[in-house]
PDB file of N, CA and C in Angstrom:
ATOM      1  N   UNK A   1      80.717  75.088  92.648  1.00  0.00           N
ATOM      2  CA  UNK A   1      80.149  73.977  93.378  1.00  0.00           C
ATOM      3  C   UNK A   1      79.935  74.353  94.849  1.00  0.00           C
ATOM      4  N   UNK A   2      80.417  74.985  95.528  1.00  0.00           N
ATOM      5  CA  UNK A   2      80.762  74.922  96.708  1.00  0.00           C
ATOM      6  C   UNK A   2      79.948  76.214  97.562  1.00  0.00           C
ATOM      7  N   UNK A   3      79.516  77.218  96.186  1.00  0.00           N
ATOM      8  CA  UNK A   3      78.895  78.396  96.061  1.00  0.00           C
ATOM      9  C   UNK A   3      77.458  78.333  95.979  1.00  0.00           C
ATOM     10  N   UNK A   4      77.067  77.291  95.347  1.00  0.00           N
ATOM     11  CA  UNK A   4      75.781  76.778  95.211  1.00  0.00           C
ATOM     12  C   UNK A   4      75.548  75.915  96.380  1.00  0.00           C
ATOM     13  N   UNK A   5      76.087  75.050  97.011  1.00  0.00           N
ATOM     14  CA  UNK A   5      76.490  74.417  98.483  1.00  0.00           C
ATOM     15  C   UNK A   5      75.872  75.362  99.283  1.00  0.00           C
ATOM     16  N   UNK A   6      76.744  76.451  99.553  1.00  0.00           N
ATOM     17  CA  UNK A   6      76.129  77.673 100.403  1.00  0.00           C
ATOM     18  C   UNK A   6      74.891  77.935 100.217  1.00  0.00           C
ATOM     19  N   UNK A   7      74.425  78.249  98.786  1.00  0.00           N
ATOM     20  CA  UNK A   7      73.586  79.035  98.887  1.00  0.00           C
ATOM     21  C   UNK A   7      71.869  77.943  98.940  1.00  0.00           C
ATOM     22  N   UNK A   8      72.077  76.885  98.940  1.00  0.00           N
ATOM     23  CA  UNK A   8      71.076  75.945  99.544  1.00  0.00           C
ATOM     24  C   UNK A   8      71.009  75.436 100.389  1.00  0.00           C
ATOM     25  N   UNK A   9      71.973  75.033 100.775  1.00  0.00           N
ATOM     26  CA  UNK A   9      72.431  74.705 102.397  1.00  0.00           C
ATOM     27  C   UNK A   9      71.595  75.737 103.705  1.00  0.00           C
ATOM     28  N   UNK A  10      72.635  76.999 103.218  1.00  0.00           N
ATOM     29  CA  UNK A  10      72.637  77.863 104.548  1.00  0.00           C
ATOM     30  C   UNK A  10      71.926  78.739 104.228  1.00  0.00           C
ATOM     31  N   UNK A  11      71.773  79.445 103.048  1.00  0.00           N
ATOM     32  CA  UNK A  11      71.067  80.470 102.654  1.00  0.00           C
ATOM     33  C   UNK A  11      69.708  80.881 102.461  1.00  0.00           C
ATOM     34  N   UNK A  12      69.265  79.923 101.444  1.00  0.00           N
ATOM     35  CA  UNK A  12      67.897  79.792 101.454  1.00  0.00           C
ATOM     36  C   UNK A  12      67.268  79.264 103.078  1.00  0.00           C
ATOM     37  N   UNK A  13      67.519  78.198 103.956  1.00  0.00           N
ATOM     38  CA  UNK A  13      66.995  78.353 105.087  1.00  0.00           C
ATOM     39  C   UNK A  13      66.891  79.432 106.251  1.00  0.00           C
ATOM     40  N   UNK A  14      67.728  79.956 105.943  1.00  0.00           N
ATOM     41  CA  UNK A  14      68.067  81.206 106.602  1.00  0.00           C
ATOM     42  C   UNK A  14      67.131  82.729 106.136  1.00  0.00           C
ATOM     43  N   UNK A  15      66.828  82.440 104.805  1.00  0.00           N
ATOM     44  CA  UNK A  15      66.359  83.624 103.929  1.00  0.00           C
ATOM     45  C   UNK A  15      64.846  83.033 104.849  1.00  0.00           C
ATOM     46  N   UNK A  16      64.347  81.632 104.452  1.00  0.00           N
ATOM     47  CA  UNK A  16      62.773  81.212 105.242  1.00  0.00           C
ATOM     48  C   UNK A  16      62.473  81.186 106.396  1.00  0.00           C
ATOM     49  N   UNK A  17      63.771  81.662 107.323  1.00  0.00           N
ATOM     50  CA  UNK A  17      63.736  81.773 108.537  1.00  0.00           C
ATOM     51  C   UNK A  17      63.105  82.948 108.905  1.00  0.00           C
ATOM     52  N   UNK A  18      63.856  83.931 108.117  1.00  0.00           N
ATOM     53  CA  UNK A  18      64.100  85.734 108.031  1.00  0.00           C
ATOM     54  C   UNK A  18      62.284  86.189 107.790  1.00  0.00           C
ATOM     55  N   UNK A  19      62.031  85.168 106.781  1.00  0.00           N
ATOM     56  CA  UNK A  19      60.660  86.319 105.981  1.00  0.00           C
ATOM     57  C   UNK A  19      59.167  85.321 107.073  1.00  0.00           C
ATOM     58  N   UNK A  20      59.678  84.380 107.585  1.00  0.00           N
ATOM     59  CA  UNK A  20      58.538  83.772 108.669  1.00  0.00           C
ATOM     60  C   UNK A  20      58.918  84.548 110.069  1.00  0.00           C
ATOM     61  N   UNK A  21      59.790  84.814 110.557  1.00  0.00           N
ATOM     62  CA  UNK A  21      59.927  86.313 111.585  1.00  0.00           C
ATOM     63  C   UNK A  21      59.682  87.581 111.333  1.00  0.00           C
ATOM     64  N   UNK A  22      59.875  87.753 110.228  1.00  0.00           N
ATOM     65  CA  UNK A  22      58.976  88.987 109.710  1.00  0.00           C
ATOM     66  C   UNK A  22      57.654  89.000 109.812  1.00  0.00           C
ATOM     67  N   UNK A  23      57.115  88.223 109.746  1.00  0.00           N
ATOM     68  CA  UNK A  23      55.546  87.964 109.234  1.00  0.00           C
ATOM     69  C   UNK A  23      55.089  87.729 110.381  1.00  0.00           C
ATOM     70  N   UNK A  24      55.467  87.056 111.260  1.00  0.00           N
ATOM     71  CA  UNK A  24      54.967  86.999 112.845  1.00  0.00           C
ATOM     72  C   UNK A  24      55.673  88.495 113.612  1.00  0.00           C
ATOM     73  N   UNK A  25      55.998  88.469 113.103  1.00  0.00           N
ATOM     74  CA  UNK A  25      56.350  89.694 114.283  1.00  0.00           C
ATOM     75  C   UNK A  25      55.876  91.057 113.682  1.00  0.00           C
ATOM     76  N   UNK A  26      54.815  91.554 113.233  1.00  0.00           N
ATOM     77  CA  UNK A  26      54.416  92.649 112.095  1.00  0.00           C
ATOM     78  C   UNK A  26      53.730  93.464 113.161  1.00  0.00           C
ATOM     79  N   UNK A  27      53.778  93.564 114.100  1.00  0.00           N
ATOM     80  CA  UNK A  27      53.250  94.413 115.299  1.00  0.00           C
ATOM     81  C   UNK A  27      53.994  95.715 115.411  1.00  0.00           C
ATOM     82  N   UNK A  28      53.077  96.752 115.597  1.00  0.00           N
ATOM     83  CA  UNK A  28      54.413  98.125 116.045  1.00  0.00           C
ATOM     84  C   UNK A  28      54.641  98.001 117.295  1.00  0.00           C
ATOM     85  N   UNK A  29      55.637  98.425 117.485  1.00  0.00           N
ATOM     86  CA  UNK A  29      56.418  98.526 119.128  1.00  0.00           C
ATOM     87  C   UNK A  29      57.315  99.875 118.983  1.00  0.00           C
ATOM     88  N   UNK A  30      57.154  99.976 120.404  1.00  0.00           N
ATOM     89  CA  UNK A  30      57.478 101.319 120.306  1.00  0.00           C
ATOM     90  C   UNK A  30      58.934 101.401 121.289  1.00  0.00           C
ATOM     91  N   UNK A  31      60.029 102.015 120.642  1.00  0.00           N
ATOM     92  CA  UNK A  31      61.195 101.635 121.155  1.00  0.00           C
ATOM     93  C   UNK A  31      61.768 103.393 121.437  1.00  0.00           C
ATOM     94  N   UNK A  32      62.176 103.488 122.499  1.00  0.00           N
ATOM     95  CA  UNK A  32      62.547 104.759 123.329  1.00  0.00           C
ATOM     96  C   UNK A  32      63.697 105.235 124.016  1.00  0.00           C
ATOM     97  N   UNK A  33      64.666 106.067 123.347  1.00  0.00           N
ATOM     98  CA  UNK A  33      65.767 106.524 124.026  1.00  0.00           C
ATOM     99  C   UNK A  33      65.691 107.061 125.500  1.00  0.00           C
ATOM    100  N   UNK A  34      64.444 107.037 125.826  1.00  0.00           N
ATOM    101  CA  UNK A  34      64.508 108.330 127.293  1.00  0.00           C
ATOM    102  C   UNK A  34      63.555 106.871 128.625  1.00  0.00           C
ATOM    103  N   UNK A  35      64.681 106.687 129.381  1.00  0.00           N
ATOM    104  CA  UNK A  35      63.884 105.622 129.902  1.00  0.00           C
ATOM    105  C   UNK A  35      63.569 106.146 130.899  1.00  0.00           C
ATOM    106  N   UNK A  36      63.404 107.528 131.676  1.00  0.00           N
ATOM    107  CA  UNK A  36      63.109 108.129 132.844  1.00  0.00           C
ATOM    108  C   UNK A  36      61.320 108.858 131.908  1.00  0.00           C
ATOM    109  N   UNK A  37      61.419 108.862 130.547  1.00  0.00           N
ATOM    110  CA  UNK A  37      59.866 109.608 130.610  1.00  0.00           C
ATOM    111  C   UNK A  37      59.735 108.694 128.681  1.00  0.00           C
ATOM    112  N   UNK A  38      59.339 107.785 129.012  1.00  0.00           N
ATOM    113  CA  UNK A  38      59.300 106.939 128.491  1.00  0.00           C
ATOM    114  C   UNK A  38      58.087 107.120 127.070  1.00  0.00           C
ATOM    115  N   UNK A  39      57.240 108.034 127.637  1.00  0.00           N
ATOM    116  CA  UNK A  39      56.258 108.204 126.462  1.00  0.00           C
ATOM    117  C   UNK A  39      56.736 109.549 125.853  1.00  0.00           C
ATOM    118  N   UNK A  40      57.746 109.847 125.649  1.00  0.00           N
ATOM    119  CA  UNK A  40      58.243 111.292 124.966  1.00  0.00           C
ATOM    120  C   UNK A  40      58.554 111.178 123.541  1.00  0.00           C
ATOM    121  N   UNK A  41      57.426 111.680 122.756  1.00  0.00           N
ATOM    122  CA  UNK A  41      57.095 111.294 121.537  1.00  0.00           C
ATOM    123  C   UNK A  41      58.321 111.591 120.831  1.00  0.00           C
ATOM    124  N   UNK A  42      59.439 112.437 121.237  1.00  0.00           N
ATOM    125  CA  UNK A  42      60.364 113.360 120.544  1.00  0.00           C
ATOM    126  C   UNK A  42      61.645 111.927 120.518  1.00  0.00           C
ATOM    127  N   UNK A  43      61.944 111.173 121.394  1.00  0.00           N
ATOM    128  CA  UNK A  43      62.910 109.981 121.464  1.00  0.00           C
ATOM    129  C   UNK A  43      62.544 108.818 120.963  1.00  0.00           C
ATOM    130  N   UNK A  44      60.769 108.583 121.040  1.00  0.00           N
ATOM    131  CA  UNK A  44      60.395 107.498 120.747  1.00  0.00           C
ATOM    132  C   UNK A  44      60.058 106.962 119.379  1.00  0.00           C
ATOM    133  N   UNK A  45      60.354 105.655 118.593  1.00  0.00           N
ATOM    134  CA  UNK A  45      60.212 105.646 117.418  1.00  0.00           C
ATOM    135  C   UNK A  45      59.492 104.049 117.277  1.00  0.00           C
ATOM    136  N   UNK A  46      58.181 104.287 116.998  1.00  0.00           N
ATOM    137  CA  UNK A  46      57.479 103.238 116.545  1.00  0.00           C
ATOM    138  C   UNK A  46      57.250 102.217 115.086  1.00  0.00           C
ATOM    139  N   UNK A  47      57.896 101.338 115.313  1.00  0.00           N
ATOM    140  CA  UNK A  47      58.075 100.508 113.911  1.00  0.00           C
ATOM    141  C   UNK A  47      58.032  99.103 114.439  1.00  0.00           C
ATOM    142  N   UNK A  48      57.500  98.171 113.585  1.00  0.00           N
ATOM    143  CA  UNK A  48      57.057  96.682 113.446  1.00  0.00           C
ATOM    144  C   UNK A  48      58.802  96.054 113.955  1.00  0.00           C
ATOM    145  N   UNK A  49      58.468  95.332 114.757  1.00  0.00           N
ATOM    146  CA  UNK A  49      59.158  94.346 115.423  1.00  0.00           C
ATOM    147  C   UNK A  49      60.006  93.682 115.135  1.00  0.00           C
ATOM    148  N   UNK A  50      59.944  93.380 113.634  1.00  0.00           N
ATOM    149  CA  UNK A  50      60.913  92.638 112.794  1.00  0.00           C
ATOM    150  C   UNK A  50      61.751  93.853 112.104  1.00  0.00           C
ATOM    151  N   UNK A  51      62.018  94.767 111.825  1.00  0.00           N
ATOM    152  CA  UNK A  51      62.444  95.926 111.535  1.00  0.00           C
ATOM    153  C   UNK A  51      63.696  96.122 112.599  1.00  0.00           C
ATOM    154  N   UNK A  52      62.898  96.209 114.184  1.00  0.00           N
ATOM    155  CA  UNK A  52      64.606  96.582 114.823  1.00  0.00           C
ATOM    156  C   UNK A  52      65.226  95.386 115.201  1.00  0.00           C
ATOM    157  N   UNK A  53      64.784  93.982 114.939  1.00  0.00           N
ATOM    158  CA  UNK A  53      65.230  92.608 114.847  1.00  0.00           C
ATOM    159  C   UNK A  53      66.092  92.257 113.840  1.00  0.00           C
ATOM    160  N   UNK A  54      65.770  93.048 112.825  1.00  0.00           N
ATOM    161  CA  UNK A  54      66.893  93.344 111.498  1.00  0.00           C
ATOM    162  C   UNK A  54      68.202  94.456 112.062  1.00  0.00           C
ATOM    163  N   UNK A  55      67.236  95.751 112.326  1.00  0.00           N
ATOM    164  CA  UNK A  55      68.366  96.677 112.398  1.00  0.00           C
ATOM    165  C   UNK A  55      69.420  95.887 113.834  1.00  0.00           C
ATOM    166  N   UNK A  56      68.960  95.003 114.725  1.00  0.00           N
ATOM    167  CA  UNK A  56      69.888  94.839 116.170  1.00  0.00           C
ATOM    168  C   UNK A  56      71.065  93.329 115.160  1.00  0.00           C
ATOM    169  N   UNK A  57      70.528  92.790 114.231  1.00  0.00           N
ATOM    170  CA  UNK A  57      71.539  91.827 113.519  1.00  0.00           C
ATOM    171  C   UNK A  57      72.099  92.315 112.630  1.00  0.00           C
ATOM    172  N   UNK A  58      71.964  93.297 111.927  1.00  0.00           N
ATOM    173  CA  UNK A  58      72.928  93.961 111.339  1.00  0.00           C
ATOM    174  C   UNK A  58      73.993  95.086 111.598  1.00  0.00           C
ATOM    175  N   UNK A  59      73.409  95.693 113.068  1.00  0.00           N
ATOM    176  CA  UNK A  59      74.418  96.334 114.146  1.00  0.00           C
ATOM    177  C   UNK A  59      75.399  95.228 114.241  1.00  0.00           C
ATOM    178  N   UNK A  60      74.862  94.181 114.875  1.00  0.00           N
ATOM    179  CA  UNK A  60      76.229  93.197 115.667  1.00  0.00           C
ATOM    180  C   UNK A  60      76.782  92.731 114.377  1.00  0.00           C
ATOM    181  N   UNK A  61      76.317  92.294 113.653  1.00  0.00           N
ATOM    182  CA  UNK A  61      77.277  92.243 112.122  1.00  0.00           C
ATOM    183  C   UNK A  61      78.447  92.528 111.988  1.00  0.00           C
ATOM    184  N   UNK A  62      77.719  94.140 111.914  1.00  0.00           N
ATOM    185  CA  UNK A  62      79.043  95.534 111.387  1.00  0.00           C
ATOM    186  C   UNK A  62      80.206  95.885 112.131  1.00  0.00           C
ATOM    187  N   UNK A  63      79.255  95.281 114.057  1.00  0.00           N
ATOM    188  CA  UNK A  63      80.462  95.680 115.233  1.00  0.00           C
ATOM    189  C   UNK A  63      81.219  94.289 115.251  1.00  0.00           C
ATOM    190  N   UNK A  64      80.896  93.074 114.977  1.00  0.00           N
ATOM    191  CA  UNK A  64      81.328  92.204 114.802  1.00  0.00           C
ATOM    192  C   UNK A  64      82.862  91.981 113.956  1.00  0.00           C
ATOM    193  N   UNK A  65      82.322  92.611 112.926  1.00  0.00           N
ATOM    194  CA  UNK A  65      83.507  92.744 111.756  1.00  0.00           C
ATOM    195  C   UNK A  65      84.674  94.011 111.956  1.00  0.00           C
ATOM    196  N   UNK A  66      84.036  94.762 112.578  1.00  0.00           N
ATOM    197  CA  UNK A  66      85.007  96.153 113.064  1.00  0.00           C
ATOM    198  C   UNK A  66      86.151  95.173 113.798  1.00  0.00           C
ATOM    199  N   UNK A  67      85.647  94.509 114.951  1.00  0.00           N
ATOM    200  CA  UNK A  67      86.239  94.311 116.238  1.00  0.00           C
ATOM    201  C   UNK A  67      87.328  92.689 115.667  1.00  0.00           C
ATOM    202  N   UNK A  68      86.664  92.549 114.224  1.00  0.00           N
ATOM    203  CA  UNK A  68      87.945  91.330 114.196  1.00  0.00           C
ATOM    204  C   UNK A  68      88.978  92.041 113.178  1.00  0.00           C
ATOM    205  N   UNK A  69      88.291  93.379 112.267  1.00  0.00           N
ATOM    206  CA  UNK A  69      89.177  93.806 111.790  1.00  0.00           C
ATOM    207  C   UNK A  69      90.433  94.273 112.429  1.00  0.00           C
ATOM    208  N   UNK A  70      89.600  94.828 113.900  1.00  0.00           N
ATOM    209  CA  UNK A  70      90.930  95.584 114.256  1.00  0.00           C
ATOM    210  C   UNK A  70      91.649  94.661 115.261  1.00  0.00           C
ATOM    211  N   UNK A  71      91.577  93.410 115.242  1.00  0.00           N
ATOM    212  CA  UNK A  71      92.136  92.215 116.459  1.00  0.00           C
ATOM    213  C   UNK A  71      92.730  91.879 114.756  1.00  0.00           C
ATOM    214  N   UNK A  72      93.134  91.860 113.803  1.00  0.00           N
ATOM    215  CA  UNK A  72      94.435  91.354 112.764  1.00  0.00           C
ATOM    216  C   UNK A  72      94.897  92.400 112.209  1.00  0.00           C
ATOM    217  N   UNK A  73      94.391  93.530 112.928  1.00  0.00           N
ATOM    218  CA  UNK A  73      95.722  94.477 112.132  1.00  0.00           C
ATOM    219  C   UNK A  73      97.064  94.247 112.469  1.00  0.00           C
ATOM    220  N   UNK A  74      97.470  93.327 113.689  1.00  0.00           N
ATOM    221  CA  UNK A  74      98.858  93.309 113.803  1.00  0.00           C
ATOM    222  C   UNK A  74      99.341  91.930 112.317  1.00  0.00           C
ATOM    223  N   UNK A  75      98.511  91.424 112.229  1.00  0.00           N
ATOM    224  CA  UNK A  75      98.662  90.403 110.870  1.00  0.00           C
ATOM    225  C   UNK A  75      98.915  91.103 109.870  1.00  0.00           C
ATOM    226  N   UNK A  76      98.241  91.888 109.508  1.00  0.00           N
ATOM    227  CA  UNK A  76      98.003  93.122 108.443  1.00  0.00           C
ATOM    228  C   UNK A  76      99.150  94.020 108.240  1.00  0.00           C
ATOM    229  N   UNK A  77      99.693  94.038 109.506  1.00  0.00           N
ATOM    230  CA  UNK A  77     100.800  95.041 109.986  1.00  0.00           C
ATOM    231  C   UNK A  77     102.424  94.438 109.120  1.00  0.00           C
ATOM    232  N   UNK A  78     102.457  93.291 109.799  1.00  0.00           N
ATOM    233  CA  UNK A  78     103.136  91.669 110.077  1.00  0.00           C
ATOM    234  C   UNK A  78     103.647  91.716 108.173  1.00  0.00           C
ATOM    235  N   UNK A  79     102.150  91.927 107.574  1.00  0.00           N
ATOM    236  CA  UNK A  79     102.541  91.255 106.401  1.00  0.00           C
ATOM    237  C   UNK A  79     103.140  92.048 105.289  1.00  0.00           C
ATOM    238  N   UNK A  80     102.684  93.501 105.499  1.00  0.00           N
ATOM    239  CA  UNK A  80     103.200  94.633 104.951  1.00  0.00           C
ATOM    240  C   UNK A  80     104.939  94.520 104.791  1.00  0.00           C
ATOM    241  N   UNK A  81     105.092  94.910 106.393  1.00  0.00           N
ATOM    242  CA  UNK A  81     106.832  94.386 106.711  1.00  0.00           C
ATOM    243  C   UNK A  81     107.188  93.807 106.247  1.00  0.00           C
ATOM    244  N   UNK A  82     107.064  92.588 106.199  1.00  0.00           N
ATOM    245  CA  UNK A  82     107.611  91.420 105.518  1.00  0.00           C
ATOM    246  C   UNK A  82     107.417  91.593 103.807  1.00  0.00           C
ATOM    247  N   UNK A  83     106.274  92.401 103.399  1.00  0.00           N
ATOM    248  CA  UNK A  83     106.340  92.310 101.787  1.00  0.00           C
ATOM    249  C   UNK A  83     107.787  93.269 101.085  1.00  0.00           C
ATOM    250  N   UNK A  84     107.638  94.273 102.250  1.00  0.00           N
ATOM    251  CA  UNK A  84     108.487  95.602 102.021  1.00  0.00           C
ATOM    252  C   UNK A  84     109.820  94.849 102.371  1.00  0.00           C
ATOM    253  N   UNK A  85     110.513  94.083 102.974  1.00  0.00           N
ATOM    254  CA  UNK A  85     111.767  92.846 103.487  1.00  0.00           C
ATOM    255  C   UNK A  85     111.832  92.447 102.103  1.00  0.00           C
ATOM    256  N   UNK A  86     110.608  91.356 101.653  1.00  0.00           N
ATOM    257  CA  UNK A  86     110.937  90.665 100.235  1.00  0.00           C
ATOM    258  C   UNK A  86     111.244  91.718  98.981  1.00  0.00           C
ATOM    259  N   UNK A  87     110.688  92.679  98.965  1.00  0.00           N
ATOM    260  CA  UNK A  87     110.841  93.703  97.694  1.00  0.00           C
ATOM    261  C   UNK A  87     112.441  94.006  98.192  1.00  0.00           C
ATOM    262  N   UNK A  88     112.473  94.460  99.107  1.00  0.00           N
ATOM    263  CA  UNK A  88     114.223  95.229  99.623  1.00  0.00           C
ATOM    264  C   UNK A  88     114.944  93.679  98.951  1.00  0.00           C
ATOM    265  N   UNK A  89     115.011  92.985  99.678  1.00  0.00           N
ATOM    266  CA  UNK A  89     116.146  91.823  98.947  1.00  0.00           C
ATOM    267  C   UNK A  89     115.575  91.442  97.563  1.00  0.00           C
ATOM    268  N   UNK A  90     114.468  91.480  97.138  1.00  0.00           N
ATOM    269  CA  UNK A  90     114.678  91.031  95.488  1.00  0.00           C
ATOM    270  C   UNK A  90     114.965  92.157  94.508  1.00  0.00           C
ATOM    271  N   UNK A  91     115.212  93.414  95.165  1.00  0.00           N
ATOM    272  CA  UNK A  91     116.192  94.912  94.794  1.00  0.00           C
ATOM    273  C   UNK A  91     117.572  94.561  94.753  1.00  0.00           C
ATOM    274  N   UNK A  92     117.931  94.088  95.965  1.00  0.00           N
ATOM    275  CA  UNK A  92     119.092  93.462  96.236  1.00  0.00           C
ATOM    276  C   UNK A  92     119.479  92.732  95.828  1.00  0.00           C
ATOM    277  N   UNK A  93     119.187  91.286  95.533  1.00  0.00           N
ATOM    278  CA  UNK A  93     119.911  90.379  94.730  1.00  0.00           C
ATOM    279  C   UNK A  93     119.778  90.878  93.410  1.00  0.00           C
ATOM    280  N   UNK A  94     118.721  91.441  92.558  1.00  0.00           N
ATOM    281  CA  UNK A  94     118.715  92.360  91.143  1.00  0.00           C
ATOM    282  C   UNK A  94     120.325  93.355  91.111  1.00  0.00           C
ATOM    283  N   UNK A  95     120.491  93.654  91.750  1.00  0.00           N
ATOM    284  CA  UNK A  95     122.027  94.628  91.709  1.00  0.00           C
ATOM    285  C   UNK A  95     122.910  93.600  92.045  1.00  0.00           C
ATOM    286  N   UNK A  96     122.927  92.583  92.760  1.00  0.00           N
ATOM    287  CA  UNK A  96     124.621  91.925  92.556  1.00  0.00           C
ATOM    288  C   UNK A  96     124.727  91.251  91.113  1.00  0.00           C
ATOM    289  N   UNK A  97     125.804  91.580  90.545  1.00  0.00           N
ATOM    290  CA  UNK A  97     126.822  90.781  89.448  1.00  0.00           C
ATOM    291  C   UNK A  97     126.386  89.327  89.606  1.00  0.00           C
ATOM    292  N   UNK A  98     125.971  88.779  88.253  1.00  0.00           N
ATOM    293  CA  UNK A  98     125.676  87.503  88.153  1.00  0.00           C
ATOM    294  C   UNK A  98     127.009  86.733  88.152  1.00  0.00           C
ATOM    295  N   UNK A  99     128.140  87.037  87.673  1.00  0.00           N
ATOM    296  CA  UNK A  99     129.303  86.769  87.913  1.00  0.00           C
ATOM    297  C   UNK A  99     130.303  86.960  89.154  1.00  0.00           C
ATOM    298  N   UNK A 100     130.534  85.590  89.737  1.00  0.00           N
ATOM    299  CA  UNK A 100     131.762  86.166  90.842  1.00  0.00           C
ATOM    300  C   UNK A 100     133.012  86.480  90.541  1.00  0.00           C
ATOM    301  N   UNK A 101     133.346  87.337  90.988  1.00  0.00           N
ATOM    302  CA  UNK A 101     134.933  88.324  90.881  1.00  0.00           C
ATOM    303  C   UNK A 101     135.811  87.084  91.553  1.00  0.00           C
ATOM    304  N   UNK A 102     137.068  87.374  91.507  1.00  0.00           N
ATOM    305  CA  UNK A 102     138.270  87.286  92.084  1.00  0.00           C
ATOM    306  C   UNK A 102     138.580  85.416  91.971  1.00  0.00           C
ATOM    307  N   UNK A 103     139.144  84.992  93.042  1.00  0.00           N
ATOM    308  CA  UNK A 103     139.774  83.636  92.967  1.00  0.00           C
ATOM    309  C   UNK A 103     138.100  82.739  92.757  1.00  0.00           C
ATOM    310  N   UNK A 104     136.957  82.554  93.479  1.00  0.00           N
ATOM    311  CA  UNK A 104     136.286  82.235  94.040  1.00  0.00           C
ATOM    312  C   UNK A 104     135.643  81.895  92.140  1.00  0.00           C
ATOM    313  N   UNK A 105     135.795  82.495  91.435  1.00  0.00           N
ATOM    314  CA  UNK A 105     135.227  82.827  90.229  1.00  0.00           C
ATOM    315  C   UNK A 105     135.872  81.108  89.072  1.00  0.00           C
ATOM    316  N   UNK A 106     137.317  81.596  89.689  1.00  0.00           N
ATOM    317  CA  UNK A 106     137.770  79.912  88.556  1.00  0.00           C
ATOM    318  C   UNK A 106     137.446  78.772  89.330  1.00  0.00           C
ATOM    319  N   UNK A 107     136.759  78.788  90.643  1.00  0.00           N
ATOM    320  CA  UNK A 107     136.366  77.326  90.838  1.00  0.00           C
ATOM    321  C   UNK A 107     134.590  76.940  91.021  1.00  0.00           C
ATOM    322  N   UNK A 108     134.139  78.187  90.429  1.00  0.00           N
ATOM    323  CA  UNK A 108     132.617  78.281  90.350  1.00  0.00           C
ATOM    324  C   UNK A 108     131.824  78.787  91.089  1.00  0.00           C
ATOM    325  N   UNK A 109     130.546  78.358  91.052  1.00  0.00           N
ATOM    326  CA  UNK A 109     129.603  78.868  92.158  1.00  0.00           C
ATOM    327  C   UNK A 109     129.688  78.070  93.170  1.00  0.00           C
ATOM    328  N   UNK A 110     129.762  78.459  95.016  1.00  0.00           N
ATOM    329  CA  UNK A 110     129.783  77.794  95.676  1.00  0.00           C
ATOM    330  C   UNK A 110     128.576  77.495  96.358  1.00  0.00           C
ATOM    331  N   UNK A 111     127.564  78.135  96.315  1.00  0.00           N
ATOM    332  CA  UNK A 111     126.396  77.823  96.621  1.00  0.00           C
ATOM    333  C   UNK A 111     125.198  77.313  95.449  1.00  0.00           C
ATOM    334  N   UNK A 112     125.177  76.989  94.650  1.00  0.00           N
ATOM    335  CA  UNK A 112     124.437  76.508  93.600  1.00  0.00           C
ATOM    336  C   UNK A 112     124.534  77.593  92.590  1.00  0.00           C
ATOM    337  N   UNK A 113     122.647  77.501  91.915  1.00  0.00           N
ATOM    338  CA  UNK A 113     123.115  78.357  90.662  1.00  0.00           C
ATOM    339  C   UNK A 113     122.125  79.536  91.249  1.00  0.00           C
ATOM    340  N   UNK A 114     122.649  80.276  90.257  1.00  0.00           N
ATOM    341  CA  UNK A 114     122.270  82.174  90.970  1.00  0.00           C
ATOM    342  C   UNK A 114     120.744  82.302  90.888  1.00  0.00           C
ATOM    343  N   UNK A 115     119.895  82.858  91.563  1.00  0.00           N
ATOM    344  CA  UNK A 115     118.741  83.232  92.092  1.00  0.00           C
ATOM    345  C   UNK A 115     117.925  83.590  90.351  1.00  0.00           C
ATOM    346  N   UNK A 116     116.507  83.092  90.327  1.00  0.00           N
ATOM    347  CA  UNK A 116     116.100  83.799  89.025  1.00  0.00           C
ATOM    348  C   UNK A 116     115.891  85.393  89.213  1.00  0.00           C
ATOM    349  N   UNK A 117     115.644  85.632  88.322  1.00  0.00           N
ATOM    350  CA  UNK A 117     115.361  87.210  88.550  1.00  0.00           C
ATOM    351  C   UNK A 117     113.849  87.628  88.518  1.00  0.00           C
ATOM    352  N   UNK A 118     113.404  88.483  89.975  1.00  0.00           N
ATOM    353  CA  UNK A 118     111.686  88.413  90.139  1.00  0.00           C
ATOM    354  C   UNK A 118     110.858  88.473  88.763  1.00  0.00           C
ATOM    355  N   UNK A 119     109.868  88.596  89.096  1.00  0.00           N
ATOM    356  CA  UNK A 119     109.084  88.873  87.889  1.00  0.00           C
ATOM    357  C   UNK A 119     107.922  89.887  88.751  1.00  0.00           C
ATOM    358  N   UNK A 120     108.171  91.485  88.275  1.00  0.00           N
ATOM    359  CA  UNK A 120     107.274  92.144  89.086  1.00  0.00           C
ATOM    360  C   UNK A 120     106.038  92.954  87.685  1.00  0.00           C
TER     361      UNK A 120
END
């Protein structure tokens, strides 16, 4: 439901946005690494308008997604630790005796009843 939502909502207007900027913008332009000699056929690369209007939104995209990937690696980091914490103690409670030893044993469990055992 919610997938189909998207994809009429935001998508398709977005897709009629995309192919009516294409179509107006079908002009070559000529775009140039060397801005001191500007007509130097060897830097310069001529292609239709909507082409590096694509390639400049799918740059910021990719740098977009780099730059939030690497702003939650401490989340990423965060959660590892903590998985490797939960595995160490559900190792740990797996090795103690379901039974308590000594006096503590004839008057029961004092904290409720014993932990289930994970399911890995």
């Amino acid at each position: 439901m919610f997938n189909r939502f998207m994809l009429i909502v935001v998508f398709v207007p977005l897709a009629i946005i995309l192919i009516a900027l294409a179509v107006a913008n079908r002009d070559l332009v000529a775009f140039t690494l060397d801005p001191f000699n500007p007509g130097n056929p060897k830097l310069t690369l001529t292609l239709p308008l909507f082409i590096f209007l694509f390639l400049a939104l799918a740059i910021g995209m990719v740098v977009g997604s780099l730059a939030t990937w690497v702003k939650q690696g401490r989340y990423r980091k965060l959660a590892r630790q903590r998985g490797v914490e939960a595995e160490n103690l559900r190792q740990a409670v797996s090795r103690t005796p379901s039974a308590p030893q000594g006096p503590a044993a004839a008057q029961g469990p004092a904290h409720g009843p014993a932990l289930p055992k994970p399911t890995t």
